[in-house]
Protein backbone atom coordinates (compact mmCIF):
# COMPACT_ATOMS: atom_id res chain seq x y z
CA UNK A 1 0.00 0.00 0.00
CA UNK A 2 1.31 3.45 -0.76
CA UNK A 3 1.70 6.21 1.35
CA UNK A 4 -1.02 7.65 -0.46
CA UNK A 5 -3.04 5.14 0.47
CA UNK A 6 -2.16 4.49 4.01
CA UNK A 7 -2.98 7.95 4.48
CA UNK A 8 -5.95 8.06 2.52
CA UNK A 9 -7.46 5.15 4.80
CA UNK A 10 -6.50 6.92 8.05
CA UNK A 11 -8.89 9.68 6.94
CA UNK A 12 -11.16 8.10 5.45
CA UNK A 13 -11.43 5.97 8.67
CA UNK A 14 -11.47 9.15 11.28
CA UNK A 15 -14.20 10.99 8.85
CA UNK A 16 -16.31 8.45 7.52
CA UNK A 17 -15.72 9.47 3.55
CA UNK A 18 -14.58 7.57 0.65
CA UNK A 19 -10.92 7.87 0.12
CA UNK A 20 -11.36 7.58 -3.97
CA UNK A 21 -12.21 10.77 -3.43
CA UNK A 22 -8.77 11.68 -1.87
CA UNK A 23 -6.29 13.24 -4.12
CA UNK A 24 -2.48 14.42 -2.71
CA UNK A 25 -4.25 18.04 -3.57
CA UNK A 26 -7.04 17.93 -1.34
CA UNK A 27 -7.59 20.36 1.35
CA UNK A 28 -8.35 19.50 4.54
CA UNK A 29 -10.26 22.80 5.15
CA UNK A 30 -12.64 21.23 2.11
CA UNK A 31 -12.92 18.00 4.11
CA UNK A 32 -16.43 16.97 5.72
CA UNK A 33 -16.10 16.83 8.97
CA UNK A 34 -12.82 18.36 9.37
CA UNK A 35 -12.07 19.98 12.63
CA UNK A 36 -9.23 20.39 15.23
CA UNK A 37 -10.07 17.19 16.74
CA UNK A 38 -9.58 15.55 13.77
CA UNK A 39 -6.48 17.19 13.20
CA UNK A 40 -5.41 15.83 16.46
CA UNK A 41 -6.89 12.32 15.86
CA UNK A 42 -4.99 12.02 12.37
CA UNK A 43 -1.18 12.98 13.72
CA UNK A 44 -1.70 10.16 16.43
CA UNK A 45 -2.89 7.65 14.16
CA UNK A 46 0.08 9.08 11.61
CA UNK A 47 2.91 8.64 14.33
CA UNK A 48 1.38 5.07 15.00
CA UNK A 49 0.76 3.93 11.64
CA UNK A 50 4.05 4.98 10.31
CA UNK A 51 5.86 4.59 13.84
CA UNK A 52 7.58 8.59 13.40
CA UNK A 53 6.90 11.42 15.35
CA UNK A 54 5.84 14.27 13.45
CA UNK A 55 6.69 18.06 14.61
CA UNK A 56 3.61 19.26 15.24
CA UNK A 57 4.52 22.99 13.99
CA UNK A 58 4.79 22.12 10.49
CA UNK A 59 2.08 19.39 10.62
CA UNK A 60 -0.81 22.36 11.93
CA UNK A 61 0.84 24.32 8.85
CA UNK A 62 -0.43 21.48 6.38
CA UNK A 63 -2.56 22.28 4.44
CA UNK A 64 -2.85 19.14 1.26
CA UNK A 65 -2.22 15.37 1.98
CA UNK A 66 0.89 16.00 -0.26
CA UNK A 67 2.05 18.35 2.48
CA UNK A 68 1.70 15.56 5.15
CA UNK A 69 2.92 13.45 2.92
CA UNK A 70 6.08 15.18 2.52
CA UNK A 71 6.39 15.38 6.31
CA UNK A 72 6.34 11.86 6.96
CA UNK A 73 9.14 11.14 3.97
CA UNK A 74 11.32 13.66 6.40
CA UNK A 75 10.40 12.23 9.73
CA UNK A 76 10.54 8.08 7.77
């Protein structure tokens, strides 16, 4: 599974949507469902899933799944 996807199910599991309709480009501002919590909820399940810790500065400044994306390459 790629990152892509691993990612793409972590969301998709945390707000209920279909992650077909998950591109790297999408917002999460544009997500249903998309709050702070969620924000929250998705870093933990990132530093579990990928077994990283993420600096949370830079995550909060995310704004696309290619951005996370590029943060867990670093922190990998």
């Amino acid at each position: 599974m790629s990152m892509h996807d691993q990612l793409a199910a972590l969301i998709e599991s945390l707000l209920d949507i279909d992650m077909e309709e998950l591109t790297a480009d999408s917002h999460f501002k544009d997500l249903p469902g998309w709050d702070s919590v969620n924000a929250m909820r998705l870093i933990a399940h990132i530093e579990t899933e990928f077994a990283i810790k993420l600096p949370i500065k830079e995550y909060l400044k995310a704004e696309t799944l290619a951005d996370v994306q590029t943060l867990i390459a670093r922190a990998a």
